[in-house]
C-alpha atoms as a PDB file:
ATOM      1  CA  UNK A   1      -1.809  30.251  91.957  1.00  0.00           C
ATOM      2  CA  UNK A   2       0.166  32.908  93.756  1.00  0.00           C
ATOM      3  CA  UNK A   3       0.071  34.222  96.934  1.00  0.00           C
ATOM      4  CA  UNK A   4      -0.473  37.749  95.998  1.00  0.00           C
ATOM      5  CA  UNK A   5      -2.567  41.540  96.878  1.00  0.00           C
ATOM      6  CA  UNK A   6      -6.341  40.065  97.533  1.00  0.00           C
ATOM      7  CA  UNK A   7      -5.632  36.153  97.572  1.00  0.00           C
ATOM      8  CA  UNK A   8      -7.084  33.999 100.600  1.00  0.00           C
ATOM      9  CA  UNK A   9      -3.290  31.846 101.289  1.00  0.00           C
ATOM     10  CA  UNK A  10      -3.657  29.361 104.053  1.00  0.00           C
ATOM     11  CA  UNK A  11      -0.858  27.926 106.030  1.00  0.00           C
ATOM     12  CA  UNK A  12       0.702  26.110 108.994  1.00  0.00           C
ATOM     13  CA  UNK A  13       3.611  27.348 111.123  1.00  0.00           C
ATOM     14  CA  UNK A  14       5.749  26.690 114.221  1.00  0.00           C
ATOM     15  CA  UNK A  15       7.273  29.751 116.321  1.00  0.00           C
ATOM     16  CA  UNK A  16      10.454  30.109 117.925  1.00  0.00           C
ATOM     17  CA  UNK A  17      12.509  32.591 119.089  1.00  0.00           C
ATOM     18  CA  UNK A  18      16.016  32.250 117.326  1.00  0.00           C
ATOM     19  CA  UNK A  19      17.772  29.718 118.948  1.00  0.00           C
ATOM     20  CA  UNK A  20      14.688  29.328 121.413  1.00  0.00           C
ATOM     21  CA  UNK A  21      12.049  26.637 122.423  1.00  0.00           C
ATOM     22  CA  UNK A  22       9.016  26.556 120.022  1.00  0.00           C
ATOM     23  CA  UNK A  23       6.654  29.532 121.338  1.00  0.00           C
ATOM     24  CA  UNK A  24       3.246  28.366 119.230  1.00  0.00           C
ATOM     25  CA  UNK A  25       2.309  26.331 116.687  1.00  0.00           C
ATOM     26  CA  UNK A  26      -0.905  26.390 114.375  1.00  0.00           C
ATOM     27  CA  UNK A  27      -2.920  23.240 114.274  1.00  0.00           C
ATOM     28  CA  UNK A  28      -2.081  21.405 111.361  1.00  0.00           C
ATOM     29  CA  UNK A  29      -5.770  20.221 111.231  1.00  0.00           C
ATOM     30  CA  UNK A  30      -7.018  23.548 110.926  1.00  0.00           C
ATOM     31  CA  UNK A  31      -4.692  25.941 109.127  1.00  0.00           C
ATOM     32  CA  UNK A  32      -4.198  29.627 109.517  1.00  0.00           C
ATOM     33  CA  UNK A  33      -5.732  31.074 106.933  1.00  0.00           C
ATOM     34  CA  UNK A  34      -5.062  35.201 105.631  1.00  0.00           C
ATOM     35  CA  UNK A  35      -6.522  37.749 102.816  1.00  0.00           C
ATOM     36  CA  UNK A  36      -2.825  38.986 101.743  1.00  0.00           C
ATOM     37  CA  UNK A  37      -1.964  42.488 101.151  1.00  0.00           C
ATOM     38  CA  UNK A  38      -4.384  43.760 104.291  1.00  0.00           C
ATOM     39  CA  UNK A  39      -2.228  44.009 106.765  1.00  0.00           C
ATOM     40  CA  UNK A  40      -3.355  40.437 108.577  1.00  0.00           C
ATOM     41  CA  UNK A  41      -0.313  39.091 109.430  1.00  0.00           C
ATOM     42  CA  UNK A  42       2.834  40.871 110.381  1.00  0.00           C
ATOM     43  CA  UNK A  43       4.456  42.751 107.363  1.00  0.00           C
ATOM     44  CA  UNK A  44       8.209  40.723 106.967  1.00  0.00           C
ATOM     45  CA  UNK A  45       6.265  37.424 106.818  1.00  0.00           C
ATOM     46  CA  UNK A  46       3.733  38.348 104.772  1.00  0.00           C
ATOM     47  CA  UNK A  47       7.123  39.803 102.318  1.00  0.00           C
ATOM     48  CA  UNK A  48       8.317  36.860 102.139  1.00  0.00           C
ATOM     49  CA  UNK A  49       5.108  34.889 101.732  1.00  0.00           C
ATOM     50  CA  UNK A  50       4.545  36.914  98.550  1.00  0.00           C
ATOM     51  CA  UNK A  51       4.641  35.019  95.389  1.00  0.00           C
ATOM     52  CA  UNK A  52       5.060  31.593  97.002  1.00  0.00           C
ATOM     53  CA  UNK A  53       2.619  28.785  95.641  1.00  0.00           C
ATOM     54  CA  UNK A  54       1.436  25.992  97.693  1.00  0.00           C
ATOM     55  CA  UNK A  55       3.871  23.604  99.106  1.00  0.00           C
ATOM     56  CA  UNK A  56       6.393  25.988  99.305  1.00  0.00           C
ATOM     57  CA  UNK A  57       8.134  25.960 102.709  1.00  0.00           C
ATOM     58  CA  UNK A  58       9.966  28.612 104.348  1.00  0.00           C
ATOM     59  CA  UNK A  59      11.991  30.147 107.485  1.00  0.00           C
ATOM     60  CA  UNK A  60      11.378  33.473 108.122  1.00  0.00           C
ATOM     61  CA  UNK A  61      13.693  35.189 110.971  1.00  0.00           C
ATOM     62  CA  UNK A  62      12.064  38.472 112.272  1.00  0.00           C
ATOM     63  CA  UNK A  63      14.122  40.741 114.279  1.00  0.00           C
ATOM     64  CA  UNK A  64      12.177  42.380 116.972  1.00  0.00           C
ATOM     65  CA  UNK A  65      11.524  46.136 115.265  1.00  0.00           C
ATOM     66  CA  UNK A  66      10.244  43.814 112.094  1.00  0.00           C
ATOM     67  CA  UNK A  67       8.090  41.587 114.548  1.00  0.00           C
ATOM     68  CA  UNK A  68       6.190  42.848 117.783  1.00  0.00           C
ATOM     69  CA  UNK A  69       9.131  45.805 118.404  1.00  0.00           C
ATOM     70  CA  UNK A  70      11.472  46.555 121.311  1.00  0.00           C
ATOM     71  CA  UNK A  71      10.274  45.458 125.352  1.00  0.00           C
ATOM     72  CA  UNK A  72       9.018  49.551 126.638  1.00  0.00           C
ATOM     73  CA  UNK A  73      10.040  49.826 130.037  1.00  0.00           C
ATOM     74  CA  UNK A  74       7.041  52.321 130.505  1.00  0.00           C
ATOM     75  CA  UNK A  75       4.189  50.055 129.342  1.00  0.00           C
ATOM     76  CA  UNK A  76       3.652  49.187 133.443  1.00  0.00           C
ATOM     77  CA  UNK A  77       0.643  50.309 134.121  1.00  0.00           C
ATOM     78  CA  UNK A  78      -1.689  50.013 137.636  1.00  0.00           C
ATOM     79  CA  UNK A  79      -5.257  49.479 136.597  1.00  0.00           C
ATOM     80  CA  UNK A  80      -8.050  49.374 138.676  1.00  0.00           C
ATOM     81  CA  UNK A  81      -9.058  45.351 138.590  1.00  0.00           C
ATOM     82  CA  UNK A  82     -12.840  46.419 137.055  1.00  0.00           C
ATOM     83  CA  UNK A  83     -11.291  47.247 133.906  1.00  0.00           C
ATOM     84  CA  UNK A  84     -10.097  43.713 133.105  1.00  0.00           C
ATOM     85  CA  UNK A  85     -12.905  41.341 130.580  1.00  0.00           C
ATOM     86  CA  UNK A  86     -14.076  38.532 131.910  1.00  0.00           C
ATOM     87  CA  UNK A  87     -14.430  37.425 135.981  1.00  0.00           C
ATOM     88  CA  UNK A  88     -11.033  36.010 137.731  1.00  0.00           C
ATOM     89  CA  UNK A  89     -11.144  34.336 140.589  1.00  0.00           C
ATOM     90  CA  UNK A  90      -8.188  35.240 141.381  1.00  0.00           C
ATOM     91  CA  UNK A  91      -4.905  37.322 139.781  1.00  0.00           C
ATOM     92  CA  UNK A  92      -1.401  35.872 139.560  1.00  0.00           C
ATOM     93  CA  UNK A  93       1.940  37.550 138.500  1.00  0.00           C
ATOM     94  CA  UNK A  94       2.555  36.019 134.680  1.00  0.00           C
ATOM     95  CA  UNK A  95      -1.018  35.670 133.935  1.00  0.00           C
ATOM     96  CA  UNK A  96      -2.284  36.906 130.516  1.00  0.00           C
ATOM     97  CA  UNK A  97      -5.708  38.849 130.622  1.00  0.00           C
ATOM     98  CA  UNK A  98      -7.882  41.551 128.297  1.00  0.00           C
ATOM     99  CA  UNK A  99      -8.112  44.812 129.800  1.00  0.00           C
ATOM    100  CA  UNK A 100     -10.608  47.879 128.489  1.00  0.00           C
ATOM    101  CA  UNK A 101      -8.894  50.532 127.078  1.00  0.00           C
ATOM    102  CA  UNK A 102      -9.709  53.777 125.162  1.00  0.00           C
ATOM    103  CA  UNK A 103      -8.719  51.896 122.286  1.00  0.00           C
ATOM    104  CA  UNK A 104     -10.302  48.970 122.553  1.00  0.00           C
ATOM    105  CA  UNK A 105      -9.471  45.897 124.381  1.00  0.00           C
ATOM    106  CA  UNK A 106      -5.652  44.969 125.045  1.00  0.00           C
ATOM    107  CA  UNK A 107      -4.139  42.425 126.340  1.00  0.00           C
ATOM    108  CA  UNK A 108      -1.590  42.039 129.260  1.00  0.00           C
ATOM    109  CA  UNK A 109       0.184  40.497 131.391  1.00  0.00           C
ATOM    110  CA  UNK A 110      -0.325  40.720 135.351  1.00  0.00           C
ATOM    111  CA  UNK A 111       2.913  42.085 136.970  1.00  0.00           C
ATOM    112  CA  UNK A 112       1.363  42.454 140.881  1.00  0.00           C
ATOM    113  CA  UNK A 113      -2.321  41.509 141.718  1.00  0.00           C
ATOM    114  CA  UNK A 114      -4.064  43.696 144.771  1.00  0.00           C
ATOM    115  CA  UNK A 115      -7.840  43.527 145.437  1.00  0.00           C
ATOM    116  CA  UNK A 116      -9.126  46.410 143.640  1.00  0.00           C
ATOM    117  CA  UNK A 117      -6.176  47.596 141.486  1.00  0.00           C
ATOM    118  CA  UNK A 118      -3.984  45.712 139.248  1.00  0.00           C
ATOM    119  CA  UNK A 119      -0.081  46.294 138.103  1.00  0.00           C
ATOM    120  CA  UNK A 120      -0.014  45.184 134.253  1.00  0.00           C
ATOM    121  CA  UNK A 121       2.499  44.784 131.825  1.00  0.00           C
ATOM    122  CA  UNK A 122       1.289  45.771 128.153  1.00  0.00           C
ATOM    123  CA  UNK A 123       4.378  44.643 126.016  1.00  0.00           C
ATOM    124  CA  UNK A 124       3.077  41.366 123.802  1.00  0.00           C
ATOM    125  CA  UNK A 125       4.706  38.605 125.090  1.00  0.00           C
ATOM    126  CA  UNK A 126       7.047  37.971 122.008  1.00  0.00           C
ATOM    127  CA  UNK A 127       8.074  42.237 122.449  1.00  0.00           C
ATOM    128  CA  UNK A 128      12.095  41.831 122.059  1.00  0.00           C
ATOM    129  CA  UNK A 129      12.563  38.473 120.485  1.00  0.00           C
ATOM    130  CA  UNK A 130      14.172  38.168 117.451  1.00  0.00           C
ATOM    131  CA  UNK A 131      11.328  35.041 115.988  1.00  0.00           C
ATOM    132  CA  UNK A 132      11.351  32.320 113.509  1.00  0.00           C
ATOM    133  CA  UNK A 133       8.620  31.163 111.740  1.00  0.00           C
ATOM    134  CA  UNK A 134       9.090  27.690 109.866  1.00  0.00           C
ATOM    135  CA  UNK A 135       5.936  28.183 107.611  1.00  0.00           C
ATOM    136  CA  UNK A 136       3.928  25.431 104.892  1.00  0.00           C
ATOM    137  CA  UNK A 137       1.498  27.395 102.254  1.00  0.00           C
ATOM    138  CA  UNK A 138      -1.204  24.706 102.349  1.00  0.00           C
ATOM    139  CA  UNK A 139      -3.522  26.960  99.905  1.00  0.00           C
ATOM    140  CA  UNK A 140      -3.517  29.792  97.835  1.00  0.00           C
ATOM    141  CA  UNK A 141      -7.194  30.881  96.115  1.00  0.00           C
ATOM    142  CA  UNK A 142      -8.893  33.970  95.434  1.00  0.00           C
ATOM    143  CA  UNK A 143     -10.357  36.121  97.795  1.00  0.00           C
ATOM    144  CA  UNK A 144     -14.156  36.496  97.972  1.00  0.00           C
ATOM    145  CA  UNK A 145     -15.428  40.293  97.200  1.00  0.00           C
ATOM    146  CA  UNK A 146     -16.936  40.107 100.864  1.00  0.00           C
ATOM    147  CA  UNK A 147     -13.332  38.706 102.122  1.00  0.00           C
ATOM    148  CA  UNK A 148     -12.088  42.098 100.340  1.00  0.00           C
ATOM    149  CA  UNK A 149     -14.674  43.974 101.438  1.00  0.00           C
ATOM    150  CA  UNK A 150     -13.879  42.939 105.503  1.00  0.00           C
ATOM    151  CA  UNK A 151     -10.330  43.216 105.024  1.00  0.00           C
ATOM    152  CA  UNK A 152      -9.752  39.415 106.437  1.00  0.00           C
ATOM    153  CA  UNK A 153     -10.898  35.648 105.319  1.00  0.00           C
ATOM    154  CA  UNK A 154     -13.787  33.675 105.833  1.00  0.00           C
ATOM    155  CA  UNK A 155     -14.594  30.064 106.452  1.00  0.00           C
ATOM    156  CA  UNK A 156     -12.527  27.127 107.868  1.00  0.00           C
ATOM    157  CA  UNK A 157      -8.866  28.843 109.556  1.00  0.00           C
ATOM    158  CA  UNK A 158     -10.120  32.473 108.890  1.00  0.00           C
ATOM    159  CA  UNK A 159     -12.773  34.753 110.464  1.00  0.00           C
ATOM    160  CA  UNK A 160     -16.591  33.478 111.111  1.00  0.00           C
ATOM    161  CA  UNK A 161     -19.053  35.935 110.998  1.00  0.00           C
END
């Protein structure tokens, strides 16, 4: 079978930015697995994911605008420290945390920690690299009408209800 619009395709990867250290891997024991066509993973890898068949192996090379877009300089933003999810004992310049926005939870990344308001940095992490994914298609099947229906897949590497 093909990968294809409303197919569950399940795969493993490694991460790198071009010429780069690895950046993330998924666990080989537990694959990643997608509902293609909806938007799940980001749009050049899921192009060139399209029609492949499992087994097929791949290196995908995602410039920046095609991956997680340019670093802002204006996504600094001071916070007070209640907004964040989840208690810290205490904040570090380079952590990661979740912070409530009007959209919905976001991540970021601490820039200067005080003791009621917090500087943040809301690029993603990968904002401004140019990334390679090496990727395996482990499985293609098709999707379940309640895998359409939520817009993402179910079961082992996909979305538990």
């Amino acid at each position: 079978m093909k990968i294809q619009k409303d197919t569950v395709a399940t795969i493993t990867y490694k991460l790198s930015e071009a010429g780069g250290p690895l950046l993330e891997a998924s666990d080989d024991a537990i694959p990643m697995a997608y509902l293609h066509g909806h938007n799940n993973i980001l749009a050049g890898l899921e192009e060139a994911l399209e029609g492949q068949e499992t087994g097929h192996e791949t290196s995908v090379t995602l410039a920046p605008e095609n991956a997680y877009g340019p670093v802002h300089a204006n996504a600094e933003q001071k916070v007070p420290v209640k907004h964040l999810v989840g208690k810290h004992k205490r904040l570090l310049p380079g952590m990661f945390v979740k912070v409530n926005t009007d959209n919905g939870t976001r991540d970021a990344r601490v820039v200067k920690a005080g003791k009621f308001m917090v500087t943040l940095d809301t690029n993603h992490p990968f904002a401004g690299k140019t990334l390679v994914f090496d990727v395996v298609v482990r499985d293609v099947r098709e999707a379940t009408p309640d895998e359409i229906a939520h817009g993402h897949a179910h079961g082992l590497g996909g979305h538990n209800h």
